[in-house]
Each structure stands twice: as structure tokens, then as C-alpha cells.
PDB file of N, CA and C in Angstrom:
ATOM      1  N   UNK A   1     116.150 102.074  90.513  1.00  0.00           N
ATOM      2  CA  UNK A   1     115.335 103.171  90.999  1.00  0.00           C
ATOM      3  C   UNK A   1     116.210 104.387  91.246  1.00  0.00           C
ATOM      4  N   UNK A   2     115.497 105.269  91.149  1.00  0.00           N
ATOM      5  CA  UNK A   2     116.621 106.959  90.945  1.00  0.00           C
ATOM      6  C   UNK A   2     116.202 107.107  92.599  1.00  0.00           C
ATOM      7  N   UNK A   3     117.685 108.539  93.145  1.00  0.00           N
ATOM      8  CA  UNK A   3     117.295 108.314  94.413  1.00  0.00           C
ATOM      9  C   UNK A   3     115.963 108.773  95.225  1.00  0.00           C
ATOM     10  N   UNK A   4     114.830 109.489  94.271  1.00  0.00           N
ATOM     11  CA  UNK A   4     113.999 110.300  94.449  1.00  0.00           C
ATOM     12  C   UNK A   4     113.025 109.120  95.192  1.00  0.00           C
ATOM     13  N   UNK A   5     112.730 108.516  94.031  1.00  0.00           N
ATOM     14  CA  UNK A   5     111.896 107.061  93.980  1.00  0.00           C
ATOM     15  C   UNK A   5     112.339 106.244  95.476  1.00  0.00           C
ATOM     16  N   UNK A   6     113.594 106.371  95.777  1.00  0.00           N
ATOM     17  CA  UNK A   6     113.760 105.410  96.724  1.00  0.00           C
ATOM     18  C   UNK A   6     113.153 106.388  97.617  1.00  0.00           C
ATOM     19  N   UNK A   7     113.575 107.347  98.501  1.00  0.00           N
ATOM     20  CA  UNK A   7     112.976 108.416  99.103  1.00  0.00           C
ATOM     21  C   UNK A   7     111.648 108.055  99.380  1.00  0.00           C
ATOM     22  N   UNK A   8     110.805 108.139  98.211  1.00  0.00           N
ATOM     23  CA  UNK A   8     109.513 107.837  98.212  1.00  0.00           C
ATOM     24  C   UNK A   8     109.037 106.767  98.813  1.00  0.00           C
ATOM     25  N   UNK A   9     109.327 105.483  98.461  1.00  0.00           N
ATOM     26  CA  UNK A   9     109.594 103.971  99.071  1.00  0.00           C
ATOM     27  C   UNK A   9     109.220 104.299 100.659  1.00  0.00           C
ATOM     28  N   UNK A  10     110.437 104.860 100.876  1.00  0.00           N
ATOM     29  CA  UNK A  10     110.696 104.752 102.579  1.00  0.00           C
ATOM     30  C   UNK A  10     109.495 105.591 103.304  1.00  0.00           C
ATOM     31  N   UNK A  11     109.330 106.895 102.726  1.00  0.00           N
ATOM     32  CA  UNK A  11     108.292 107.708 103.312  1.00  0.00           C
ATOM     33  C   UNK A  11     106.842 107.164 103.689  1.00  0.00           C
ATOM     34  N   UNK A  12     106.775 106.129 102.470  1.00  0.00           N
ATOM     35  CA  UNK A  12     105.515 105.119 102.411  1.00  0.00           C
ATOM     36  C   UNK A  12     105.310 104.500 103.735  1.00  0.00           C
ATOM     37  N   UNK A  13     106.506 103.427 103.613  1.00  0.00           N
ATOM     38  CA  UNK A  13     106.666 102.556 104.756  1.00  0.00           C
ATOM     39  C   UNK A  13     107.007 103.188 106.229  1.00  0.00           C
ATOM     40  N   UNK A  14     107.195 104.336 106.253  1.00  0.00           N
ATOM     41  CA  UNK A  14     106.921 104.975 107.609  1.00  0.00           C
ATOM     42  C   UNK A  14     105.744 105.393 107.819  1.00  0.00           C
ATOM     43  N   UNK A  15     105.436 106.152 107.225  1.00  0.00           N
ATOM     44  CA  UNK A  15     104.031 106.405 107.623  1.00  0.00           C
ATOM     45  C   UNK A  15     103.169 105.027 107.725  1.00  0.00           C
ATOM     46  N   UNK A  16     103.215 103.639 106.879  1.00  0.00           N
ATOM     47  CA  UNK A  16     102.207 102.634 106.911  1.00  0.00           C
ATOM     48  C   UNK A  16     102.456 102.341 108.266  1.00  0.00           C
ATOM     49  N   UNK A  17     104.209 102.312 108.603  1.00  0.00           N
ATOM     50  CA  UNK A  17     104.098 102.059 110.448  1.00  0.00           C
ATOM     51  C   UNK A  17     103.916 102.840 111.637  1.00  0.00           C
ATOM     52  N   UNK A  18     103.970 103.880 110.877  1.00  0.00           N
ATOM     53  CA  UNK A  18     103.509 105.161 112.040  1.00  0.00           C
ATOM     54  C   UNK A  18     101.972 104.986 112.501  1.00  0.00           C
ATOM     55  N   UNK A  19     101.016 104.247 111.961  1.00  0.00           N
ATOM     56  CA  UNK A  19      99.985 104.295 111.885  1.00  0.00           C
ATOM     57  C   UNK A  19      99.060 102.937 111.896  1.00  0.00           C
ATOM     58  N   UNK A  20      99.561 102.172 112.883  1.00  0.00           N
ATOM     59  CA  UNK A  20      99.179 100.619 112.393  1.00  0.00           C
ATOM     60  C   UNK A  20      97.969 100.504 113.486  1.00  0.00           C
ATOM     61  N   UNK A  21      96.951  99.786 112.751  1.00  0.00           N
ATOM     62  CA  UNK A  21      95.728  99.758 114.047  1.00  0.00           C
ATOM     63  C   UNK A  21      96.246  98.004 114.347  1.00  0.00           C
ATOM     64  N   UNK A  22      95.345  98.641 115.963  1.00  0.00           N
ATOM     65  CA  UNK A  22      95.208  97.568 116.276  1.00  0.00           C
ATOM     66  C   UNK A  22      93.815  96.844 116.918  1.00  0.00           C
ATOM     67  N   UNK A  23      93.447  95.630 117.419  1.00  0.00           N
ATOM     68  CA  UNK A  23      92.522  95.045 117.704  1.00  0.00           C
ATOM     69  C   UNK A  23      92.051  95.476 118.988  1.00  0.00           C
ATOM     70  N   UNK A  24      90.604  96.040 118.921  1.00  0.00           N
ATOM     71  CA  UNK A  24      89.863  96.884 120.287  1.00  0.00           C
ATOM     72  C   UNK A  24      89.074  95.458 120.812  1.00  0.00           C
ATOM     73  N   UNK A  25      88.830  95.638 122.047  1.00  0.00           N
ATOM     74  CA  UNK A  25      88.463  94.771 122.790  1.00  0.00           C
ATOM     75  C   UNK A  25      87.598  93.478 122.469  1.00  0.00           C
ATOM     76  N   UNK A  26      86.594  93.385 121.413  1.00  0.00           N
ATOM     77  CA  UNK A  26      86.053  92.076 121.123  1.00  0.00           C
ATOM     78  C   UNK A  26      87.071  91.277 120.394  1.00  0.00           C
ATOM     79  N   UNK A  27      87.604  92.547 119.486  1.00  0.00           N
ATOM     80  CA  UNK A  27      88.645  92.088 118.387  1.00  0.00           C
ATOM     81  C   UNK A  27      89.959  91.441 118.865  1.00  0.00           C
ATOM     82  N   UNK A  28      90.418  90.337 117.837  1.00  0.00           N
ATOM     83  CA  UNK A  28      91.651  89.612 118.053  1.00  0.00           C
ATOM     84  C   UNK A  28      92.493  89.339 116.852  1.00  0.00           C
ATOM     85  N   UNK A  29      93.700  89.323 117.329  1.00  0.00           N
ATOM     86  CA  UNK A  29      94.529  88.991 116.189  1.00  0.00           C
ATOM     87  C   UNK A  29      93.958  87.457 115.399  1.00  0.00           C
ATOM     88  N   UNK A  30      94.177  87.121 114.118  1.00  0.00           N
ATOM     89  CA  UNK A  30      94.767  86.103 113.672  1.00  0.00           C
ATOM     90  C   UNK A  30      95.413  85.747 112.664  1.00  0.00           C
ATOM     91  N   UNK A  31      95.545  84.130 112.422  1.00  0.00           N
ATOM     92  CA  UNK A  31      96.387  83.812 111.477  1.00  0.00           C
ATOM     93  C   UNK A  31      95.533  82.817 110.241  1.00  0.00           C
ATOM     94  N   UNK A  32      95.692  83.715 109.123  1.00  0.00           N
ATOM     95  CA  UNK A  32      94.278  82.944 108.188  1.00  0.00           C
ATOM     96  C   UNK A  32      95.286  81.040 108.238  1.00  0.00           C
ATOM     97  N   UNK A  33      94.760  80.420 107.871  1.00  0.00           N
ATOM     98  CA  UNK A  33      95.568  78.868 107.618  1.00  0.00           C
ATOM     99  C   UNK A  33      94.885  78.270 106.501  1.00  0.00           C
ATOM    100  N   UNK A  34      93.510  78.492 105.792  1.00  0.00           N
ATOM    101  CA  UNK A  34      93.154  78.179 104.861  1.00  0.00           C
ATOM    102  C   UNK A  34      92.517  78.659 104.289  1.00  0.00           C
ATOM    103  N   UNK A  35      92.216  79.160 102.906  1.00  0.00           N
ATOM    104  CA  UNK A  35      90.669  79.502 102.257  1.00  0.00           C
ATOM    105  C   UNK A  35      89.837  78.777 101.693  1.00  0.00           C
ATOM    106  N   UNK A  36      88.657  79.041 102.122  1.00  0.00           N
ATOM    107  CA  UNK A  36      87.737  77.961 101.608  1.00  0.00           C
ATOM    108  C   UNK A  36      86.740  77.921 100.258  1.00  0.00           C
ATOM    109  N   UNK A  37      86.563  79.303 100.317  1.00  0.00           N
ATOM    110  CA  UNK A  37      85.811  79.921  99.186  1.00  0.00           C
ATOM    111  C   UNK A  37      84.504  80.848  99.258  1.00  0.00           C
ATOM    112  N   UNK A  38      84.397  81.252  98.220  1.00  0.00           N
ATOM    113  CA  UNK A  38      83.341  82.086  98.999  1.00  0.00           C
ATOM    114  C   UNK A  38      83.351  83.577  99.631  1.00  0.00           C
ATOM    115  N   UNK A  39      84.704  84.218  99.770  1.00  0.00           N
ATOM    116  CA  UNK A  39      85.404  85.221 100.402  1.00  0.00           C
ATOM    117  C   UNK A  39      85.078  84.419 102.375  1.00  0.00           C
ATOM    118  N   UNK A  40      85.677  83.586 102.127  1.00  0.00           N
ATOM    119  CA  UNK A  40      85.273  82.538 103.509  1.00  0.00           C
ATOM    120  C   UNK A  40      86.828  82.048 103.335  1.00  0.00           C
ATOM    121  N   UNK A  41      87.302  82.102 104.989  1.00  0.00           N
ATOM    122  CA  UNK A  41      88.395  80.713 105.104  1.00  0.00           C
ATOM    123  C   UNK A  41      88.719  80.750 106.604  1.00  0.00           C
ATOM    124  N   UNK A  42      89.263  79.820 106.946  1.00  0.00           N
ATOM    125  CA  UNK A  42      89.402  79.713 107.907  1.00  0.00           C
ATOM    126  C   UNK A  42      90.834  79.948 108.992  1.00  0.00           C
ATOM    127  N   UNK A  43      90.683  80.800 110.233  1.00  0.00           N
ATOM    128  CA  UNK A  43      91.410  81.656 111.078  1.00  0.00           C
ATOM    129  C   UNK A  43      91.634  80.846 112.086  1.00  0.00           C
ATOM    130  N   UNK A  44      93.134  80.692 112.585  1.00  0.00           N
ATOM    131  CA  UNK A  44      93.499  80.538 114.198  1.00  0.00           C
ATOM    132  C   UNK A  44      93.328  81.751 114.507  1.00  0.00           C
ATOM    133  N   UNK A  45      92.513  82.376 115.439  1.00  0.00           N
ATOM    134  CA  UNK A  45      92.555  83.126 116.280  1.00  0.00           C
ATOM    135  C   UNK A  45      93.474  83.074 117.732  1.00  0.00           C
ATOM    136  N   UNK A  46      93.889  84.821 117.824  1.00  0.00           N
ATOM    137  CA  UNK A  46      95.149  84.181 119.358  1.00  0.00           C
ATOM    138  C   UNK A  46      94.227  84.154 120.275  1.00  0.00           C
ATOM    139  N   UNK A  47      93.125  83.898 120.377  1.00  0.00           N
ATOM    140  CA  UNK A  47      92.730  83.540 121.412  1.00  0.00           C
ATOM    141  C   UNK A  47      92.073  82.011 121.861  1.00  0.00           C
ATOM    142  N   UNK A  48      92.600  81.512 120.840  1.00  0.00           N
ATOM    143  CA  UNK A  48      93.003  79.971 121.061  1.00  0.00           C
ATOM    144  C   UNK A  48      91.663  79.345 120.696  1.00  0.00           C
ATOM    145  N   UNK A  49      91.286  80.014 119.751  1.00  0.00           N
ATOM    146  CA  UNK A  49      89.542  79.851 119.026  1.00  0.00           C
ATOM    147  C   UNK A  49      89.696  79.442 117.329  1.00  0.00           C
ATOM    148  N   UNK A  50      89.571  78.641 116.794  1.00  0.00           N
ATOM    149  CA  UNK A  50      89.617  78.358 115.099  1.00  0.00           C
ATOM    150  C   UNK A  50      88.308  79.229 115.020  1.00  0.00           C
ATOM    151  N   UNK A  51      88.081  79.820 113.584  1.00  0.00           N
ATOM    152  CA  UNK A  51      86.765  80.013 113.256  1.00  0.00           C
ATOM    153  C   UNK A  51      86.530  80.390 111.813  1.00  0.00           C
ATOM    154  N   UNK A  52      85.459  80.460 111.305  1.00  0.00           N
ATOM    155  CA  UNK A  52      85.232  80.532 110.049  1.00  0.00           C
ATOM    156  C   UNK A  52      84.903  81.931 109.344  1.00  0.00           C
ATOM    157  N   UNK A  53      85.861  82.770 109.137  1.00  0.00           N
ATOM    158  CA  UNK A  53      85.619  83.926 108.740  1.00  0.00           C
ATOM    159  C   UNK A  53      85.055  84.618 107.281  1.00  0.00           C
ATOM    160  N   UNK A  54      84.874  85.471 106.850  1.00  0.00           N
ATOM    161  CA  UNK A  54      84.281  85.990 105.817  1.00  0.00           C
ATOM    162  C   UNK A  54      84.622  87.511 105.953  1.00  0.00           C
ATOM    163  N   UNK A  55      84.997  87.633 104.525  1.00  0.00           N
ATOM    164  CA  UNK A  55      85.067  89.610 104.365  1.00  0.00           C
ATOM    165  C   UNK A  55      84.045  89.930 104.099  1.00  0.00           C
ATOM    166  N   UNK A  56      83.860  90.987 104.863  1.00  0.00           N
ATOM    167  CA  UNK A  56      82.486  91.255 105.167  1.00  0.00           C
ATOM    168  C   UNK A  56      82.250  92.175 103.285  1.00  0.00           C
ATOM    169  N   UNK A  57      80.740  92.536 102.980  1.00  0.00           N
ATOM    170  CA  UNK A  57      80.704  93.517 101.639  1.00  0.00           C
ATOM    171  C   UNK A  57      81.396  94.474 101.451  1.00  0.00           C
ATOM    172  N   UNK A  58      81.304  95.182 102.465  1.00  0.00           N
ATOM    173  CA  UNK A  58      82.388  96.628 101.543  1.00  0.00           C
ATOM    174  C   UNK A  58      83.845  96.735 101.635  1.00  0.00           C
ATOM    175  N   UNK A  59      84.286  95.262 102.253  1.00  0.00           N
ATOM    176  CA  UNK A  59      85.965  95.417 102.018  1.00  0.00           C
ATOM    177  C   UNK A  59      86.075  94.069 100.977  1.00  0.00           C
ATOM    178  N   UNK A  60      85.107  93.569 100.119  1.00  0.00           N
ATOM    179  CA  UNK A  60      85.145  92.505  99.649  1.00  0.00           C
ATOM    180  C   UNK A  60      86.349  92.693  98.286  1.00  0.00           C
ATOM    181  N   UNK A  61      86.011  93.689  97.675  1.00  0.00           N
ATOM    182  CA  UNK A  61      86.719  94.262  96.584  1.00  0.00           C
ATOM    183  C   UNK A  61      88.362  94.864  97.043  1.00  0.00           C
ATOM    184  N   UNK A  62      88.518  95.138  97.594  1.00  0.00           N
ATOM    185  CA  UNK A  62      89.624  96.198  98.235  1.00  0.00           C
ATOM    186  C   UNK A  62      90.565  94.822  99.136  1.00  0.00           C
ATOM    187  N   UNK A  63      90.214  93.897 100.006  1.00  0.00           N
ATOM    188  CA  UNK A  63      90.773  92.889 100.621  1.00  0.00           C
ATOM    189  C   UNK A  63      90.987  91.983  99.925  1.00  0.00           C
ATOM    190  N   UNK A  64      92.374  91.352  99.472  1.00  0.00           N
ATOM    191  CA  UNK A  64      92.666  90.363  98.722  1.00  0.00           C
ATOM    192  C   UNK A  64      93.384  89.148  99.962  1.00  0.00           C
ATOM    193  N   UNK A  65      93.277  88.186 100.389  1.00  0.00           N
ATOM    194  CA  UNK A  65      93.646  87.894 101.389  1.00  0.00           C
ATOM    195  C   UNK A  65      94.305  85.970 101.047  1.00  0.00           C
ATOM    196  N   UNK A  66      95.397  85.900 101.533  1.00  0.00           N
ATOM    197  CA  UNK A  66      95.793  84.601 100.835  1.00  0.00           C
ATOM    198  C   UNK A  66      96.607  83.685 102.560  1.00  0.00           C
ATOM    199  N   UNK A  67      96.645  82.352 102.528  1.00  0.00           N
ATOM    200  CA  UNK A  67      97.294  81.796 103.308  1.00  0.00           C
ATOM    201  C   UNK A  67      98.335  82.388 104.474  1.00  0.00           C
ATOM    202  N   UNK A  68      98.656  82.001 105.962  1.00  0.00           N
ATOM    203  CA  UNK A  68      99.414  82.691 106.330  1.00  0.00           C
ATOM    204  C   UNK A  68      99.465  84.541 106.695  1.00  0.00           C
ATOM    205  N   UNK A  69      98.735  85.038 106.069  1.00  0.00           N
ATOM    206  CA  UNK A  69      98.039  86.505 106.007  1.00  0.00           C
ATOM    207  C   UNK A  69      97.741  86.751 107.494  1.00  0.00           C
ATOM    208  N   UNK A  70      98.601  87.335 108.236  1.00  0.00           N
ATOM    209  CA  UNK A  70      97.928  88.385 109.725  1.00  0.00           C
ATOM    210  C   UNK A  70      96.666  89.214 109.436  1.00  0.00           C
ATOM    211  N   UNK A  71      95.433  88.828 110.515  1.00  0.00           N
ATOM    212  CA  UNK A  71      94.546  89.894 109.922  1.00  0.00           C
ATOM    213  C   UNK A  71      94.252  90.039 111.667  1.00  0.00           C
ATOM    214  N   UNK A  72      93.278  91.207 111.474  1.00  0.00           N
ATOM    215  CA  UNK A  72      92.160  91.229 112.548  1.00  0.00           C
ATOM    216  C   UNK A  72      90.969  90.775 112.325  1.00  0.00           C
ATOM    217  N   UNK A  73      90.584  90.154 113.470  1.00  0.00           N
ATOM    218  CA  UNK A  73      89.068  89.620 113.560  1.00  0.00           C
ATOM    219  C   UNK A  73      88.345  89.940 114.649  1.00  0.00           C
ATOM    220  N   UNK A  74      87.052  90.163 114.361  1.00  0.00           N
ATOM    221  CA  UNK A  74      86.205  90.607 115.190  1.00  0.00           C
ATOM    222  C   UNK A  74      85.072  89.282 115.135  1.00  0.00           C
ATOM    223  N   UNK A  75      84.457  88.678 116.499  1.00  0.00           N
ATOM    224  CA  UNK A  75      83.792  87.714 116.545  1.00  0.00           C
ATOM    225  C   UNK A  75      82.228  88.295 115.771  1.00  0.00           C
ATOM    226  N   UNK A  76      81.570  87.179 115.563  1.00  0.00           N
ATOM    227  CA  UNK A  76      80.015  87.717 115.759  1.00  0.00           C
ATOM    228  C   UNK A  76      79.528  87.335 116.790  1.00  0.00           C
ATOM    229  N   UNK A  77      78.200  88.228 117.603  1.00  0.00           N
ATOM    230  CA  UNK A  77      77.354  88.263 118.614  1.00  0.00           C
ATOM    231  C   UNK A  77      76.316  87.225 118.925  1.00  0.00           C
ATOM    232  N   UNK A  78      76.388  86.190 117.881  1.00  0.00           N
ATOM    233  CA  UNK A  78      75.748  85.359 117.514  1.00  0.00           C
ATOM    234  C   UNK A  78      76.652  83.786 116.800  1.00  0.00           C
ATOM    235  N   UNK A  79      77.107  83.157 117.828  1.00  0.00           N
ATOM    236  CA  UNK A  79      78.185  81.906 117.047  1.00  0.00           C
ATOM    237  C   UNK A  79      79.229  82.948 117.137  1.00  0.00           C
ATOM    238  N   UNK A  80      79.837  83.482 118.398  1.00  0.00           N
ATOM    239  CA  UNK A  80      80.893  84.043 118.188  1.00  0.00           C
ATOM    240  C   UNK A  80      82.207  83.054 118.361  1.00  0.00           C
ATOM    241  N   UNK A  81      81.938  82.161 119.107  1.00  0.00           N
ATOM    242  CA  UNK A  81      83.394  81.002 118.993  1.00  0.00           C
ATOM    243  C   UNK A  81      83.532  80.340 117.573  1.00  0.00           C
ATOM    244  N   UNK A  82      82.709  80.753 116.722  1.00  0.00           N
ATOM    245  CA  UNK A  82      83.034  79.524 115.656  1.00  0.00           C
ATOM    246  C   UNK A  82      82.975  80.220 114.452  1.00  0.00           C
ATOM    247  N   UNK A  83      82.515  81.560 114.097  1.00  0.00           N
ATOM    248  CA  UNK A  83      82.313  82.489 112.956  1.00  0.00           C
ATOM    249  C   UNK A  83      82.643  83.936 113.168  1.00  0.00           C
ATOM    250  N   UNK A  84      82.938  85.019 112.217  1.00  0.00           N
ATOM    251  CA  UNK A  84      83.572  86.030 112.648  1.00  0.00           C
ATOM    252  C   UNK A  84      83.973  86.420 111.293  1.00  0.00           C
ATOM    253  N   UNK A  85      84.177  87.960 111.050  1.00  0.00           N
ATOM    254  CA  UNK A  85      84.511  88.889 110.185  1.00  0.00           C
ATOM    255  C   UNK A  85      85.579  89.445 110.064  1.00  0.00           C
ATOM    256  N   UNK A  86      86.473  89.267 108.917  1.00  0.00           N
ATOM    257  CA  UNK A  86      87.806  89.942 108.800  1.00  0.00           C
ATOM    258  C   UNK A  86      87.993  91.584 108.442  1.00  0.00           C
ATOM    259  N   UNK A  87      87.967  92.229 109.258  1.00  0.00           N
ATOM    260  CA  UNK A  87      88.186  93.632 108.943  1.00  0.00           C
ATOM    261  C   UNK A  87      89.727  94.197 108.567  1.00  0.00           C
ATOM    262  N   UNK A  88      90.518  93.675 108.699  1.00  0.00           N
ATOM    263  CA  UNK A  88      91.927  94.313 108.429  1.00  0.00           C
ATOM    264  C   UNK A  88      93.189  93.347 108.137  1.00  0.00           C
ATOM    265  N   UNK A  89      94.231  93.428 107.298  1.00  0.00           N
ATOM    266  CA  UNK A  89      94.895  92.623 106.375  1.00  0.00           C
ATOM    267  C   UNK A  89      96.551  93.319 106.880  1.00  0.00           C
ATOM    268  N   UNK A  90      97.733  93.033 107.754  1.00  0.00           N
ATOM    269  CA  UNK A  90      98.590  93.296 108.007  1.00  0.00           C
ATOM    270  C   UNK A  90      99.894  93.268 106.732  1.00  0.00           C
ATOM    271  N   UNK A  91     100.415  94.206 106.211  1.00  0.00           N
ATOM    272  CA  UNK A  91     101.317  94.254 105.529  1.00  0.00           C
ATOM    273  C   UNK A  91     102.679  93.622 106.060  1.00  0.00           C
ATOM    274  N   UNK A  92     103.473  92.994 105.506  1.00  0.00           N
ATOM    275  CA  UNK A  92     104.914  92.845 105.980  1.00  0.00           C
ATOM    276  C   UNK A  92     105.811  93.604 106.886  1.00  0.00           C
ATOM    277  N   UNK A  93     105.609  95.014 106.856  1.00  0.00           N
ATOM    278  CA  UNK A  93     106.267  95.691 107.361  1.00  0.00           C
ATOM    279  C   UNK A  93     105.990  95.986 108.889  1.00  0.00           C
ATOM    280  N   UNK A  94     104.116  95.806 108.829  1.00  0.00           N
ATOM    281  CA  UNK A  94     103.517  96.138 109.572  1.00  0.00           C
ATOM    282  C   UNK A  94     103.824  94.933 110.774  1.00  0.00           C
ATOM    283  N   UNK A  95     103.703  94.003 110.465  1.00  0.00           N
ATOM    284  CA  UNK A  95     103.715  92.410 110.829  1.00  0.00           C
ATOM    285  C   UNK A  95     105.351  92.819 111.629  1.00  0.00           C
ATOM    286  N   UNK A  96     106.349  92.983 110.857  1.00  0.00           N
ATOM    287  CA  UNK A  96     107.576  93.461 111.938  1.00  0.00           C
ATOM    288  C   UNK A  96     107.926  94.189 112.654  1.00  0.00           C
ATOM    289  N   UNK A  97     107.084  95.527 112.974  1.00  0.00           N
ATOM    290  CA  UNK A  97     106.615  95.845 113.452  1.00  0.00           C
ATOM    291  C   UNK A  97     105.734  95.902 115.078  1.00  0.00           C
ATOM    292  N   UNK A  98     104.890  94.857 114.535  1.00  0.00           N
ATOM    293  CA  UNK A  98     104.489  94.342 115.591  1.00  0.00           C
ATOM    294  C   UNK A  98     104.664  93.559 116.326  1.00  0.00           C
ATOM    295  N   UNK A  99     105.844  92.789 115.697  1.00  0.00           N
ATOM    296  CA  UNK A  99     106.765  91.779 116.421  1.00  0.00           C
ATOM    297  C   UNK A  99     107.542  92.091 117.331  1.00  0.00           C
ATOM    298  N   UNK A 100     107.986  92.699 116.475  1.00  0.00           N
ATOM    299  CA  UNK A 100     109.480  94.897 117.180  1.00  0.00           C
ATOM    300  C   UNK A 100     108.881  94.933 118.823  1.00  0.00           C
ATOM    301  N   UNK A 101     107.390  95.273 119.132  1.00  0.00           N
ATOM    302  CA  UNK A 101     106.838  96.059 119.776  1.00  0.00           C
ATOM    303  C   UNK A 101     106.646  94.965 121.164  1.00  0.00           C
ATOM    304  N   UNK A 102     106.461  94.068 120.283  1.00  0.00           N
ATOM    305  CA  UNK A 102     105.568  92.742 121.591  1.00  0.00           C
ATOM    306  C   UNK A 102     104.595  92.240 121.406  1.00  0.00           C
ATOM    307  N   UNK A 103     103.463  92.629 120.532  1.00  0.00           N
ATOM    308  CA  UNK A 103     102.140  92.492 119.975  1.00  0.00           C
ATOM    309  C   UNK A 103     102.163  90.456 119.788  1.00  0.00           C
ATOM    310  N   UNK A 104     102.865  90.550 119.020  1.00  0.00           N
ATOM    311  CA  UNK A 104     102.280  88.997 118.574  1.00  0.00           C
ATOM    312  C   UNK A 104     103.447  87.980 119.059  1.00  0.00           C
ATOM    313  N   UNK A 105     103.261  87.681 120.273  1.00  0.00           N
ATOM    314  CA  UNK A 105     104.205  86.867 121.123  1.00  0.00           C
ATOM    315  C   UNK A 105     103.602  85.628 121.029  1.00  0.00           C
ATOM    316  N   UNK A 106     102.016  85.682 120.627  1.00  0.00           N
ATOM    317  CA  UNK A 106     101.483  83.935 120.509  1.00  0.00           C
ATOM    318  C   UNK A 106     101.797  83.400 119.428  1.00  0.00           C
ATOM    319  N   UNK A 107     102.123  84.613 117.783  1.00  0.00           N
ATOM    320  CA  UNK A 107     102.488  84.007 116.866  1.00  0.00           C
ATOM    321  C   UNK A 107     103.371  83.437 116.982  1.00  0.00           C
ATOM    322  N   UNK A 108     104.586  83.205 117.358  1.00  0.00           N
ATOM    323  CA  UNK A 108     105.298  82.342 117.941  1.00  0.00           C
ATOM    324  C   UNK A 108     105.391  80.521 117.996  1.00  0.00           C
ATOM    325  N   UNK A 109     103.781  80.522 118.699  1.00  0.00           N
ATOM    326  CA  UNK A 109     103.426  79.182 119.305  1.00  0.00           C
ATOM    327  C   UNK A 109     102.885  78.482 118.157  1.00  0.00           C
ATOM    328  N   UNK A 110     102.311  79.530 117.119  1.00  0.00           N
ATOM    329  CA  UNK A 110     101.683  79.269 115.884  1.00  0.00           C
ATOM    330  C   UNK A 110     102.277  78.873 114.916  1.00  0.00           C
ATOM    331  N   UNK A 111     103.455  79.473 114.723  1.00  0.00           N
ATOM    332  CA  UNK A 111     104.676  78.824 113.772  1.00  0.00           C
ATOM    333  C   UNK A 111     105.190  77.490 114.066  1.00  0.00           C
ATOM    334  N   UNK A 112     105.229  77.240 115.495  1.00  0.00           N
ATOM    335  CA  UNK A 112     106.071  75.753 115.509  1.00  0.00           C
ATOM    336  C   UNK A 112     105.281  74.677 114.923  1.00  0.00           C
ATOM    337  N   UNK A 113     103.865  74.486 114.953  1.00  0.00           N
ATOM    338  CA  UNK A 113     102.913  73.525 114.166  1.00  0.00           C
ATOM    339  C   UNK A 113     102.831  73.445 112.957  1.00  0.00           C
TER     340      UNK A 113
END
């Protein structure tokens, strides 16, 4: 890569961390552990909840989401301990990041299993 290109690289990855959302009050981190099918698989949530998630329609195309994958989840209002919608997909950078900060201190507990 010429040094322009690298330049570019980095500018990316600052701004992706300058700017990282995070989970508002219903919402919780998790950790996908399986897919099932269907744009369906299933989430440890840190709030010590498994549940069966789904990308919702209009991020169906745009969210590619595989094993291990940090996302946010938001419960539903209806079977909220056991089902729930993935709205957001954590990049690598982002993920260290949030480690950096303090954010995901339960992932932690999640790795040793």
C-alpha cells in the first residue's frame, strides 16, 4: 500500500471509533454463539438472558452476522426474556475499543466457557 492509502486506512478507523454507539436502556450487549437460520440465531445476552434473535427487515441485507460477532440487542415487549432483535454488529476495532474503555467487563466471564 502507498503511503496515501495507508493514511486513508487509519482516518477510517478513527472516525469508526470516534463514533461507536452504544446500548440505551432496554438495550444490551451480546454475544451471538450460534446461527440457526432464517436470519435467526441465538445470543448470550450480558444480562445473563440466552435468547433467540432475528435481524429485523431493513438491516436484513446490509447485516451479515457470523459466530462470536458482538452485537446489540434490544428485547421485545412481548417474550422479552426469550426473543429479541439485533440492531447493530461491532467491528474489531470497535470491540477494542470497548474493552479500552470498560464497556464489556462481562465479556470476560463469557470467554472462559
Amino acid at each position: 500500500m502507498s503511503k496515501r492509502e495507508d493514511e486513508e486506512v487509519r482516518e477510517q478507523q478513527e472516525s469508526e471509533i470516534s463514533r461507536i454507539r452504544l446500548p440505551r436502556p432496554p438495550q444490551t450487549f451480546g454475544l451471538v454463539s450460534r446461527l440457526v437460520g432464517g436470519s435467526r440465531m441465538e445470543v448470550k445476552c450480558f444480562d445473563g438472558k440466552g435468547r433467540i434473535c432475528r435481524i429485523p427487515g431493513r438491516l436484513k441485507r446490509r447485516l451479515w452476522i457470523r459466530a462470536n460477532d458482538l452485537v446489540i440487542v434490544e428485547p421485545w415487549e412481548f417474550c422479552g426474556n426469550e426473543k429479541g432483535d439485533v440492531l447493530y454488529k461491532y467491528t474489531k476495532t470497535q470491540v477494542g475499543w470497548l474493552r479500552n474503555k470498560g464497556y464489556l467487563k462481562k465479556l470476560e466471564e463469557f470467554e472462559e466457557f
